[in-house]
C-alpha atoms as a PDB file:
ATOM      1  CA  UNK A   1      24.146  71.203-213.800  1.00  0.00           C
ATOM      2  CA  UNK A   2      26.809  68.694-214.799  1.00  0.00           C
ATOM      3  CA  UNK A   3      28.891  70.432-212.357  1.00  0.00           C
ATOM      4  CA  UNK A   4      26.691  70.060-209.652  1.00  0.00           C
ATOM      5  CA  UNK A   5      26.485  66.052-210.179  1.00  0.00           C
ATOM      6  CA  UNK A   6      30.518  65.917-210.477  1.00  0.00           C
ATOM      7  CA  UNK A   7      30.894  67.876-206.962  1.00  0.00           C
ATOM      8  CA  UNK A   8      28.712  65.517-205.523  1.00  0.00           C
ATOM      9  CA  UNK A   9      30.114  62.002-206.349  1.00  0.00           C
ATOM     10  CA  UNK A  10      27.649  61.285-208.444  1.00  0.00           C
ATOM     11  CA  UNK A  11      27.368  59.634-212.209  1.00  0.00           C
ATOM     12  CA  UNK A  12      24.608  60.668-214.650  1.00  0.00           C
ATOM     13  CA  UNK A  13      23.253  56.849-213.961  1.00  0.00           C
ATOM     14  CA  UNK A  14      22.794  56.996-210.583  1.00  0.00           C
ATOM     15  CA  UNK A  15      20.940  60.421-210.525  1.00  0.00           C
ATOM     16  CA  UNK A  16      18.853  58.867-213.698  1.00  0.00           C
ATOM     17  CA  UNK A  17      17.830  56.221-211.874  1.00  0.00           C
ATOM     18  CA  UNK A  18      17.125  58.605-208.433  1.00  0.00           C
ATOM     19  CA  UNK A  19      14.828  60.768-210.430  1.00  0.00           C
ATOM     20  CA  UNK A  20      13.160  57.831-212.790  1.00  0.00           C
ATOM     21  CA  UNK A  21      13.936  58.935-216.353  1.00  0.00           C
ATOM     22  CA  UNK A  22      16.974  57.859-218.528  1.00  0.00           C
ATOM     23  CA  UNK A  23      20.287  58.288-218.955  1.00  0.00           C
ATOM     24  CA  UNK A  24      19.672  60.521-222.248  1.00  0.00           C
ATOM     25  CA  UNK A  25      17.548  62.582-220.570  1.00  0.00           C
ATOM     26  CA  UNK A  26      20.121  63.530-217.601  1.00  0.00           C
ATOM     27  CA  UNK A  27      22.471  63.760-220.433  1.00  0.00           C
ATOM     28  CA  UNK A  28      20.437  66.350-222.190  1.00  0.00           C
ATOM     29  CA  UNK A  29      19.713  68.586-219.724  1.00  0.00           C
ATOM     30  CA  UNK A  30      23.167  68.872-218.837  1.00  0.00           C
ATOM     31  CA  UNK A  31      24.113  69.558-222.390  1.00  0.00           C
ATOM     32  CA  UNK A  32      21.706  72.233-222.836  1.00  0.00           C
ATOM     33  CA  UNK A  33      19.398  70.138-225.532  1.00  0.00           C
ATOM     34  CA  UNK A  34      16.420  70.227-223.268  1.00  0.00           C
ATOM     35  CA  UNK A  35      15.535  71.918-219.637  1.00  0.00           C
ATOM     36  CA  UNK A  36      13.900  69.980-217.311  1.00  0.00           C
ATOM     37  CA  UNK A  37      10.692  70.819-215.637  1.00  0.00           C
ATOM     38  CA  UNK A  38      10.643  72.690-212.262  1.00  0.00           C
ATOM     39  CA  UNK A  39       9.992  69.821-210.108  1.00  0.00           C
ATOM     40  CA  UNK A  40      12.864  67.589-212.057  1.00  0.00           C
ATOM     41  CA  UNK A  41      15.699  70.810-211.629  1.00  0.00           C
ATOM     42  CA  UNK A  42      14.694  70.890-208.264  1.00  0.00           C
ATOM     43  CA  UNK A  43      14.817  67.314-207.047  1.00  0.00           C
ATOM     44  CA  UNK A  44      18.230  67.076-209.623  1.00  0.00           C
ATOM     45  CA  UNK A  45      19.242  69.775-207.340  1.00  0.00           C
ATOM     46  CA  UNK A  46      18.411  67.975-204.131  1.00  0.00           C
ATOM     47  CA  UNK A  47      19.991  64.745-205.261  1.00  0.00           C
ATOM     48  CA  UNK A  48      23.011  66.691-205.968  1.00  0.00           C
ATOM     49  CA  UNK A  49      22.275  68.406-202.191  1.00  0.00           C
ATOM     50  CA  UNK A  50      22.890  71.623-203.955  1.00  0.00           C
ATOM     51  CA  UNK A  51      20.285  74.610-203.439  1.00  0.00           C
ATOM     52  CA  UNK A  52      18.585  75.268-207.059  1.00  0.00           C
ATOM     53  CA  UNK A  53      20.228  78.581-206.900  1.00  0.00           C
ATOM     54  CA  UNK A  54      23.729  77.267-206.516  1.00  0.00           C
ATOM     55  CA  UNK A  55      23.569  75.337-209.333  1.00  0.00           C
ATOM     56  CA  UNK A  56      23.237  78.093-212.064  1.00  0.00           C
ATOM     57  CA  UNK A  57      24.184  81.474-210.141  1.00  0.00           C
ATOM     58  CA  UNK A  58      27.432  82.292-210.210  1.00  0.00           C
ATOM     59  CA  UNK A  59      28.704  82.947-206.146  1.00  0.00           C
ATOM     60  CA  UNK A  60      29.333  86.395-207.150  1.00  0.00           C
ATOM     61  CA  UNK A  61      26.115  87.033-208.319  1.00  0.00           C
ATOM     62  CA  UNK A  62      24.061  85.438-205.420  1.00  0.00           C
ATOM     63  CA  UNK A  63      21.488  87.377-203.858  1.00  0.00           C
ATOM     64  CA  UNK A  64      22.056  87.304-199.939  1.00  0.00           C
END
């Protein structure tokens, strides 16, 4: 995920305060210390104007 948010410009604030929860919480789901819920990944993954699948499927691996 943390990838995702680098490749885009963006800080952990600004997609914290995008999506309404903390700073910790961005934190920990990029750490691996939580997962966020369906609807969080996937607005996390349009704030980061990545497709949910791009964010944890490696390209090789992609399904076309």
């Amino acid at each position: 995920m943390k990838a995702a948010r680098v490749n885009a410009g963006l800080n952990q604030t600004q997609v914290a305060e995008a999506m309404g929860v903390a700073v910790c919480t961005v934190h920990s789901w990029e750490t691996g210390k939580t997962v966020p819920k369906k609807a969080q990944f996937e607005m996390y993954a349009r704030i980061c104007k990545r497709s949910p699948d791009k964010i944890f499927l490696p390209e090789k691996l992609r399904l076309k």
